[in-house]
PDB file of N, CA and C in Angstrom:
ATOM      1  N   UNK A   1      92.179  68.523  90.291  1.00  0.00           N
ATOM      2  CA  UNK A   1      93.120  69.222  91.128  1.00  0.00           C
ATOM      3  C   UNK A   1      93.206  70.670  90.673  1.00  0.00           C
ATOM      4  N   UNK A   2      93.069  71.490  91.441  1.00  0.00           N
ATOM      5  CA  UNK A   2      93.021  72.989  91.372  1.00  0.00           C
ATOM      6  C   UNK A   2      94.697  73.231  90.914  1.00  0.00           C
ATOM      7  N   UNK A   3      94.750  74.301  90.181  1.00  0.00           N
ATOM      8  CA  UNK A   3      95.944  74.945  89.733  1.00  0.00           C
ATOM      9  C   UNK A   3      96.180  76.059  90.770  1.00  0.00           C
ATOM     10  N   UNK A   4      97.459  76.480  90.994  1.00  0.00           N
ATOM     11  CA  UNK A   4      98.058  77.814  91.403  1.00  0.00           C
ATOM     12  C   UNK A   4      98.639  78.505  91.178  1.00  0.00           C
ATOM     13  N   UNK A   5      98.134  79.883  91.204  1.00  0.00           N
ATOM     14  CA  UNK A   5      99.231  81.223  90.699  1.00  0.00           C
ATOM     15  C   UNK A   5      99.607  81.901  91.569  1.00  0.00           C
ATOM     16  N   UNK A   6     100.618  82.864  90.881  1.00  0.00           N
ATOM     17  CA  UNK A   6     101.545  83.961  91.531  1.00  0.00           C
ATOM     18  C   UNK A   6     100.665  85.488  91.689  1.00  0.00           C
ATOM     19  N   UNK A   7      99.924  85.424  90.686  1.00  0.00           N
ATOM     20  CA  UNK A   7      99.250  86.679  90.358  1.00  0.00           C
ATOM     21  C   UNK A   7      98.495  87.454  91.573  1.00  0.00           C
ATOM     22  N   UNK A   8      98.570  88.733  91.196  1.00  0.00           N
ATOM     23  CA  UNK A   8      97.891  89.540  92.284  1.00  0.00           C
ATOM     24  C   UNK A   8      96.507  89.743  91.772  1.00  0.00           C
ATOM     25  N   UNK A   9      95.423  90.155  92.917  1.00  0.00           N
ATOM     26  CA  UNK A   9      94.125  90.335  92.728  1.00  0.00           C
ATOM     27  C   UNK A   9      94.227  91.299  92.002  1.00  0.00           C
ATOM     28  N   UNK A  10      93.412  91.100  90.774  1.00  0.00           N
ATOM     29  CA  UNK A  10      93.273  92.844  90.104  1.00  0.00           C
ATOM     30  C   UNK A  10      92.827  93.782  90.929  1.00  0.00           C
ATOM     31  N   UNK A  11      92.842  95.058  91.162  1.00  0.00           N
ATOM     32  CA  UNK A  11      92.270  95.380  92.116  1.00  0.00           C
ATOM     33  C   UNK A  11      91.691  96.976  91.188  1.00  0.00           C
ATOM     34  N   UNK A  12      90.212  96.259  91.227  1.00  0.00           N
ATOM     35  CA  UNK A  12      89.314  97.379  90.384  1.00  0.00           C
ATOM     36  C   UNK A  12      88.812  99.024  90.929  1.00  0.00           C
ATOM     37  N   UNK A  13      89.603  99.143  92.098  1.00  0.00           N
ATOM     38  CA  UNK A  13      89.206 100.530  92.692  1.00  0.00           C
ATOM     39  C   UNK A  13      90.370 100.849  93.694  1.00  0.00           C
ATOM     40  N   UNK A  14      90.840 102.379  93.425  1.00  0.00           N
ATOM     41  CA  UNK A  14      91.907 102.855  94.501  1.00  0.00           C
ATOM     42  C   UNK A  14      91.573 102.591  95.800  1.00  0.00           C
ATOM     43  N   UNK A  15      92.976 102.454  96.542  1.00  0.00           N
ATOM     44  CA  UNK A  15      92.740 102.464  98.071  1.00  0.00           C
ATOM     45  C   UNK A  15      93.263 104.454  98.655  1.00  0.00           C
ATOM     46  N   UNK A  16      92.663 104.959  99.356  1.00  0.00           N
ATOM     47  CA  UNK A  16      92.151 106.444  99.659  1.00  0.00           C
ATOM     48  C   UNK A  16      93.578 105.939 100.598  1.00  0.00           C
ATOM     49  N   UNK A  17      94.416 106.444 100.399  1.00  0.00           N
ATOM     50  CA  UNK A  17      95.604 107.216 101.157  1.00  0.00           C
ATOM     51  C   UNK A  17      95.607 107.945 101.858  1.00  0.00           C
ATOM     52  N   UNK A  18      94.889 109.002 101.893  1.00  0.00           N
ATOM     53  CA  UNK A  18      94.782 109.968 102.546  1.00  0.00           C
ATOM     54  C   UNK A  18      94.541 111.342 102.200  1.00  0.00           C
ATOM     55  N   UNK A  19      94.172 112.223 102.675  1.00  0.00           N
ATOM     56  CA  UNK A  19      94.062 113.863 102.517  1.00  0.00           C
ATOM     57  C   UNK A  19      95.304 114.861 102.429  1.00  0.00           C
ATOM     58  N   UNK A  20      95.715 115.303 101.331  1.00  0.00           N
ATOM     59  CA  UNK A  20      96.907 115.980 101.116  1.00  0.00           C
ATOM     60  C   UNK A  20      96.492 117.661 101.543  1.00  0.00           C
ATOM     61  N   UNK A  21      95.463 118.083 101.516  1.00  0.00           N
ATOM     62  CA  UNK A  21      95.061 119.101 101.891  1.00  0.00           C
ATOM     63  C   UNK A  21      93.616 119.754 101.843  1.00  0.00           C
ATOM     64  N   UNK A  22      92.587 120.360 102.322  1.00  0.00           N
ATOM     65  CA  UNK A  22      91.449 120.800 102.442  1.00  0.00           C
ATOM     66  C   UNK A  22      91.461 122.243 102.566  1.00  0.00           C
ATOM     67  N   UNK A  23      90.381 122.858 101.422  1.00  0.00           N
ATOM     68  CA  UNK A  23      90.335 124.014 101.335  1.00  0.00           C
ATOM     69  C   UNK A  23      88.732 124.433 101.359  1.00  0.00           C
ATOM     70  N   UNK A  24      88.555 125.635 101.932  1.00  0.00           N
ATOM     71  CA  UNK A  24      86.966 126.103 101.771  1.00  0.00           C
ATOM     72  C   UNK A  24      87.227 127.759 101.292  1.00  0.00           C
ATOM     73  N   UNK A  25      85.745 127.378 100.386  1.00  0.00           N
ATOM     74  CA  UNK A  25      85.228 129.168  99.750  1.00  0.00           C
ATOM     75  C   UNK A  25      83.849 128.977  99.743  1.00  0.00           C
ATOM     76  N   UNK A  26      83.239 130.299 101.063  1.00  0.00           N
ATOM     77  CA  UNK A  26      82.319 130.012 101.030  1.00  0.00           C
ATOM     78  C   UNK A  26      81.315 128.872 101.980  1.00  0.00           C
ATOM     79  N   UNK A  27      80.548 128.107 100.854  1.00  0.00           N
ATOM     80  CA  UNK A  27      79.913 126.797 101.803  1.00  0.00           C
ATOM     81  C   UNK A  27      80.511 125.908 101.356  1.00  0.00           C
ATOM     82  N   UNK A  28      81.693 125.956 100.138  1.00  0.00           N
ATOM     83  CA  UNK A  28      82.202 124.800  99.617  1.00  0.00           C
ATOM     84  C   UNK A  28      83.210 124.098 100.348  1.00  0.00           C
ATOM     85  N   UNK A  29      83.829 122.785 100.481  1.00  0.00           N
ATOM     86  CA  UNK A  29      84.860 122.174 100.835  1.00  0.00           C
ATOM     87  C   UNK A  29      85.546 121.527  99.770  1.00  0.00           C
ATOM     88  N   UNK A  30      86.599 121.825  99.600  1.00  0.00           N
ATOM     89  CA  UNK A  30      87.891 121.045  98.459  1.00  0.00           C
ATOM     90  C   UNK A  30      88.805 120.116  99.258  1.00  0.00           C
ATOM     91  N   UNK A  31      88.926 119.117  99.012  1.00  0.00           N
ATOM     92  CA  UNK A  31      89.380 118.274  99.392  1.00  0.00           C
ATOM     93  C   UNK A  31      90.581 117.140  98.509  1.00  0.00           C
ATOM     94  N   UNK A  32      91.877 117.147  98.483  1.00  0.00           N
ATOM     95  CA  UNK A  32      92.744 116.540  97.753  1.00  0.00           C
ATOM     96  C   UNK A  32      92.782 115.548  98.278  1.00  0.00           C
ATOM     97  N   UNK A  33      92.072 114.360  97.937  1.00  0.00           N
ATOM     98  CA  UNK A  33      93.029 113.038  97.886  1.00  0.00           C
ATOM     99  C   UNK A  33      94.022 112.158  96.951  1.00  0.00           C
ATOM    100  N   UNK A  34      94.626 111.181  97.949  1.00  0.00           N
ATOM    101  CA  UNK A  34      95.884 110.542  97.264  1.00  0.00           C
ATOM    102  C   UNK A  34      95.955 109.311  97.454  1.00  0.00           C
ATOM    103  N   UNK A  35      95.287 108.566  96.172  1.00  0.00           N
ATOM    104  CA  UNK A  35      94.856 107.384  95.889  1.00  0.00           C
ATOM    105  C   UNK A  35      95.566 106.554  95.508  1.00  0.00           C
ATOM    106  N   UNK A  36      96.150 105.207  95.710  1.00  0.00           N
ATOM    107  CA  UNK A  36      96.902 103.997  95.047  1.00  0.00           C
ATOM    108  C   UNK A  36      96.318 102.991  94.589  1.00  0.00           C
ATOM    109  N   UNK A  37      97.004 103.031  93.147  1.00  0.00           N
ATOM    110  CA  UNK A  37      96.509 102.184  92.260  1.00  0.00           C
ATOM    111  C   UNK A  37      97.723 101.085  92.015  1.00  0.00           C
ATOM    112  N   UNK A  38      97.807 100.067  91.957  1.00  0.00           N
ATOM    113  CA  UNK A  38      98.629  99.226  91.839  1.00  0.00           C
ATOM    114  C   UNK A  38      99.810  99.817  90.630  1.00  0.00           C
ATOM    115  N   UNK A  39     100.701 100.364  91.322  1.00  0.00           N
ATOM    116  CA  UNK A  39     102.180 100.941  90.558  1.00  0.00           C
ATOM    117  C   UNK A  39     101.828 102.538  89.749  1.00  0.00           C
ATOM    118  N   UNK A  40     100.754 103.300  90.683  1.00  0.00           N
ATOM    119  CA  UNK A  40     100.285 104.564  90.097  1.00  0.00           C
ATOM    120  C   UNK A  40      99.838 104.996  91.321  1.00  0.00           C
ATOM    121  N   UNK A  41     100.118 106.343  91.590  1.00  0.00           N
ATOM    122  CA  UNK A  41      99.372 107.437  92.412  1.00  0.00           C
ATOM    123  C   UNK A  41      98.321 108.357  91.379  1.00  0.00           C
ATOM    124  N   UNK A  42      96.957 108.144  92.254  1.00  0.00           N
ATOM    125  CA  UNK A  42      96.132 109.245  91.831  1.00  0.00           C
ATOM    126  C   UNK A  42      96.044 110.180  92.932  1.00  0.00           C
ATOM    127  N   UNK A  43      95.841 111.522  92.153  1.00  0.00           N
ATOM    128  CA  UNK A  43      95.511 112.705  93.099  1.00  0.00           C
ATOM    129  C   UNK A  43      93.790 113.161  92.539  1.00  0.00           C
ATOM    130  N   UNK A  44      93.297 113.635  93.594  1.00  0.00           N
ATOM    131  CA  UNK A  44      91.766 114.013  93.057  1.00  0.00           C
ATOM    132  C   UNK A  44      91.351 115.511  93.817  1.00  0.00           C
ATOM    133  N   UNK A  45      90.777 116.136  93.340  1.00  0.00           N
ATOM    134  CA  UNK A  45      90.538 117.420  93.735  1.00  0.00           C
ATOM    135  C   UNK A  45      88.794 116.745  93.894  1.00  0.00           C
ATOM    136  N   UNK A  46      88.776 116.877  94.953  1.00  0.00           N
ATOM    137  CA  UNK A  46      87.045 116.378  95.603  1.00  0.00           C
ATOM    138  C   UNK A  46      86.275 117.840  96.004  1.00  0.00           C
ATOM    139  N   UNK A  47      85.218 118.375  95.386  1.00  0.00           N
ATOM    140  CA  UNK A  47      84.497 119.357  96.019  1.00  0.00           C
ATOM    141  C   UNK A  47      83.102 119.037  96.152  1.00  0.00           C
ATOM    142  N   UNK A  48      82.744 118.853  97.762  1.00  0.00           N
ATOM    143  CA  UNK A  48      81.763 118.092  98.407  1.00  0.00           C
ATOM    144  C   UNK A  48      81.068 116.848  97.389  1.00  0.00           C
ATOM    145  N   UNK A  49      82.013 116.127  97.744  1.00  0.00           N
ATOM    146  CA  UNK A  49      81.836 114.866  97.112  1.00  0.00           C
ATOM    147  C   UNK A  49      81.610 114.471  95.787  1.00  0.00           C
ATOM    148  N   UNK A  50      81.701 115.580  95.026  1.00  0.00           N
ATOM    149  CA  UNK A  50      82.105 115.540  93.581  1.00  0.00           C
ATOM    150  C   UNK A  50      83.655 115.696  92.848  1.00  0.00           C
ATOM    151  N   UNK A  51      84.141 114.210  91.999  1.00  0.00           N
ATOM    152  CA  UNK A  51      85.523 114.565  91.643  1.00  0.00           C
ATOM    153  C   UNK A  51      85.399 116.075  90.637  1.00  0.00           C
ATOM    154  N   UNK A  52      86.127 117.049  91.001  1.00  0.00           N
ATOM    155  CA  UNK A  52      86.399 117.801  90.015  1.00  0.00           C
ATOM    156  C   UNK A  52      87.591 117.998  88.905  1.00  0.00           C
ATOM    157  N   UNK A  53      88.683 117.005  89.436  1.00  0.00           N
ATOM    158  CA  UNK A  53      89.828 116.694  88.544  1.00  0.00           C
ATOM    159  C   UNK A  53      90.375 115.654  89.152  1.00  0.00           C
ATOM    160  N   UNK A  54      91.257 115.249  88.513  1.00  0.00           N
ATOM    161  CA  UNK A  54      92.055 114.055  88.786  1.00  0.00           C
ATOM    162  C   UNK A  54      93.364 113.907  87.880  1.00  0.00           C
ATOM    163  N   UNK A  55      94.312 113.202  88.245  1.00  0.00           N
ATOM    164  CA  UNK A  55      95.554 112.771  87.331  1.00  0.00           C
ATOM    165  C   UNK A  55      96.537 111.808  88.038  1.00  0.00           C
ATOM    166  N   UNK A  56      96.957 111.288  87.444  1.00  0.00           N
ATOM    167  CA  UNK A  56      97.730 110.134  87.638  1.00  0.00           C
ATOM    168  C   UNK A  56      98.974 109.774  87.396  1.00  0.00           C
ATOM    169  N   UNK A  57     100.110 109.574  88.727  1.00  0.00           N
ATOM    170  CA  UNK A  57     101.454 109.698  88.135  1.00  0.00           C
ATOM    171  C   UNK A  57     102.142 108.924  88.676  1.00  0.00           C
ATOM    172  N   UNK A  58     103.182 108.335  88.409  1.00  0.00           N
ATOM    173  CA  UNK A  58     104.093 106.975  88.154  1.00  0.00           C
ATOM    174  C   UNK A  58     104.744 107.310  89.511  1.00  0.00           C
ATOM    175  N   UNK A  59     105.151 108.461  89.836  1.00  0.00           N
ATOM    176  CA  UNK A  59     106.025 108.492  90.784  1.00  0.00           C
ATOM    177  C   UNK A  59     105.227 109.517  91.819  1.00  0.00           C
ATOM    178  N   UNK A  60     105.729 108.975  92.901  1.00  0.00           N
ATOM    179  CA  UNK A  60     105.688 109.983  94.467  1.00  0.00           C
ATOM    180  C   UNK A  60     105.477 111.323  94.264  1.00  0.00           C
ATOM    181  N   UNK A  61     106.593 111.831  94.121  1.00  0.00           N
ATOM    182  CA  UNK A  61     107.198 113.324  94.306  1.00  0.00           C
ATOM    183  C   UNK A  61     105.970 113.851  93.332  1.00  0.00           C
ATOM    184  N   UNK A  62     105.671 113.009  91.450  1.00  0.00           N
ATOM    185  CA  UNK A  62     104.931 113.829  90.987  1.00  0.00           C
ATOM    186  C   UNK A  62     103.807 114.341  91.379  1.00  0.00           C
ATOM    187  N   UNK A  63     103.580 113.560  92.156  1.00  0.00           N
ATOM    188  CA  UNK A  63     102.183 113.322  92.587  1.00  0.00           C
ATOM    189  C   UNK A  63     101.921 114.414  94.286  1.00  0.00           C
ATOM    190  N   UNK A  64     103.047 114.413  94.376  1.00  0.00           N
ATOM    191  CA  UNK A  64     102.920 115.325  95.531  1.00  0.00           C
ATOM    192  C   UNK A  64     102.813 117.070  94.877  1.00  0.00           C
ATOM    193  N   UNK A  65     103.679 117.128  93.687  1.00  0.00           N
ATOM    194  CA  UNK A  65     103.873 118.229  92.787  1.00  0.00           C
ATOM    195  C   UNK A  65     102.411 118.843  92.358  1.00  0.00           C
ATOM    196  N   UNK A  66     101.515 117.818  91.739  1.00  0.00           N
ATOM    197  CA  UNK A  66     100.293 118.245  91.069  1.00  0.00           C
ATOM    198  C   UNK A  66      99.692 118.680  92.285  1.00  0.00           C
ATOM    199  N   UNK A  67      99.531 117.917  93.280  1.00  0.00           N
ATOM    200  CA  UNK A  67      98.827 118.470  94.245  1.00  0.00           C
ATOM    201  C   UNK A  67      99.119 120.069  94.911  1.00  0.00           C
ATOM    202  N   UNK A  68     100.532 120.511  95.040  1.00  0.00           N
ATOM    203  CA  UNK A  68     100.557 121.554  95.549  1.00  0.00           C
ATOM    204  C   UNK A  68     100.312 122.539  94.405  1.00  0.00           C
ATOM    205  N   UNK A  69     100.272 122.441  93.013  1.00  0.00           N
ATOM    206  CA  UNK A  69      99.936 122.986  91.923  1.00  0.00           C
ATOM    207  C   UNK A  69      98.828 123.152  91.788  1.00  0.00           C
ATOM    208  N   UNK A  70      97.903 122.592  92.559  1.00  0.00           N
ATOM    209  CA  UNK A  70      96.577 122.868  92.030  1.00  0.00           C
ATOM    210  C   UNK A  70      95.905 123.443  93.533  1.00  0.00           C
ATOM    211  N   UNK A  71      96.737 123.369  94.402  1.00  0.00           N
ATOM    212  CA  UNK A  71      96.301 124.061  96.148  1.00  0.00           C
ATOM    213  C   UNK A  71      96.340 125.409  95.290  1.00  0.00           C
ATOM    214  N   UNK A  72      97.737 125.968  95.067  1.00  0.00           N
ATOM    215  CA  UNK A  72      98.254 127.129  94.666  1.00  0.00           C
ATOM    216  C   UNK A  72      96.907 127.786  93.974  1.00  0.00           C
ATOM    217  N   UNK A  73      96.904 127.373  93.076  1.00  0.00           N
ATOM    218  CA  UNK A  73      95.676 127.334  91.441  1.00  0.00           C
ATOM    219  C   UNK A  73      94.356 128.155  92.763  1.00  0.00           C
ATOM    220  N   UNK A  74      93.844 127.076  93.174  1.00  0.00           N
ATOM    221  CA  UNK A  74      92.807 127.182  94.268  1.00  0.00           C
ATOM    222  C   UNK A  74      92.891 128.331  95.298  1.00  0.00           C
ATOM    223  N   UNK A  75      94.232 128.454  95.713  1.00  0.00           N
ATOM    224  CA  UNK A  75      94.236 129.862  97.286  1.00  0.00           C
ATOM    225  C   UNK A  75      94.046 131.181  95.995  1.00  0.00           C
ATOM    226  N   UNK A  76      94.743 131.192  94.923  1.00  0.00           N
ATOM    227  CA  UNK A  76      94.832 132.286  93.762  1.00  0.00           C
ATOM    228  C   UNK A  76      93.061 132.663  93.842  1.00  0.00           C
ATOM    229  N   UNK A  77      92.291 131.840  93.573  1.00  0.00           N
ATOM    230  CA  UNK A  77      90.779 132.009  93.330  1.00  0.00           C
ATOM    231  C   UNK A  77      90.075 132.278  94.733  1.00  0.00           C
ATOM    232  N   UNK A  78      90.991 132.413  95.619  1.00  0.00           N
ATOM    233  CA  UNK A  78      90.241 132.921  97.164  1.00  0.00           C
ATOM    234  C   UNK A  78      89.394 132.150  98.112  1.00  0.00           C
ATOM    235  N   UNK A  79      90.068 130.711  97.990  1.00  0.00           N
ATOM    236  CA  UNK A  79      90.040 129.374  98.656  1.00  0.00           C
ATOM    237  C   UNK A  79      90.716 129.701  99.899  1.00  0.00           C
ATOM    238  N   UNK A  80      90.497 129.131 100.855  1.00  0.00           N
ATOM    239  CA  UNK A  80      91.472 129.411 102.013  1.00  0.00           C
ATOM    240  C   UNK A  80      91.695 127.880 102.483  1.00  0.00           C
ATOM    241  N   UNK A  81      93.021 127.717 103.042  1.00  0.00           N
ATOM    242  CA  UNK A  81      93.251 126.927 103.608  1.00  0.00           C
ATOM    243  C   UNK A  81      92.720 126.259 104.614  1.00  0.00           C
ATOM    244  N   UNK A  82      91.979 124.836 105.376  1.00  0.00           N
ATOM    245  CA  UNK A  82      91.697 124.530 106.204  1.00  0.00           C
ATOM    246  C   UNK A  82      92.727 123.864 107.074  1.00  0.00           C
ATOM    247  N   UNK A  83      93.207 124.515 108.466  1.00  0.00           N
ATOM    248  CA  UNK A  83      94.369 123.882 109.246  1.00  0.00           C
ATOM    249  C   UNK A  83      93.554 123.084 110.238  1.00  0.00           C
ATOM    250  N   UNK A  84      93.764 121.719 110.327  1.00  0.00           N
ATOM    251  CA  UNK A  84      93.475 120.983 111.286  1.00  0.00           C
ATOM    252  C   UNK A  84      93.820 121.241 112.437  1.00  0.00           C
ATOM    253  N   UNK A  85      93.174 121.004 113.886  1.00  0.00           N
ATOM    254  CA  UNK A  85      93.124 121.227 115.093  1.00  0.00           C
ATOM    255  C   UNK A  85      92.819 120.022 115.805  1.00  0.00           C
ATOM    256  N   UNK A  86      94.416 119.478 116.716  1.00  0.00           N
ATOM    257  CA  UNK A  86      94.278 118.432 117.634  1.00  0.00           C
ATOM    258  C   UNK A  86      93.356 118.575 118.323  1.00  0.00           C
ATOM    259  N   UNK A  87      92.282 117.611 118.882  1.00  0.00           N
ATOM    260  CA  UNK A  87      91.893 118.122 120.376  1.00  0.00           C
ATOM    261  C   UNK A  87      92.423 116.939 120.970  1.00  0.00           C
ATOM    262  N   UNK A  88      92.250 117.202 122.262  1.00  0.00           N
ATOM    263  CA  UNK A  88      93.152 116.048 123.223  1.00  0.00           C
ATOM    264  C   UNK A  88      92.363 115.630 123.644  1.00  0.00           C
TER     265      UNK A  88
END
């Protein structure tokens, strides 16, 4: 007879949340994502598909914090903002 648990699947890789913001210099694209890890937010600074930083924080807000800390960091070095455009 098989046993049963409560336990959750480990889960060996973030689920991609979403894009907190995209920046280009140049031919480059920067790209922030905001990753969940079971009871942790990661943020990642992606430039064309290479992580270039990352960090990891317990709470929301921090995690929203690093990210606009490191946009800032980035427009300073003559990154420009990419604004998305609905089309209908």
């Amino acid at each position: 007879m098989g046993t049963r648990t409560n336990e959750r699947p480990r889960q060996d890789s973030p689920e991609d949340v979403g894009t907190l913001w995209t920046l280009q210099r140049c031919s480059l694209t920067a790209r922030c994502a905001l990753l969940s890890w079971p009871d942790v937010w990661e943020v990642r600074v992606v430039v064309d598909g290479e992580t270039l930083t990352t960090q990891r924080c317990a709470r929301t807000d921090d995690a929203f914090a690093v990210a606009e800390r490191w946009k800032l960091g980035l427009l300073a070095q003559s990154w420009q903002q990419v604004i998305p455009v609905r089309s209908d």
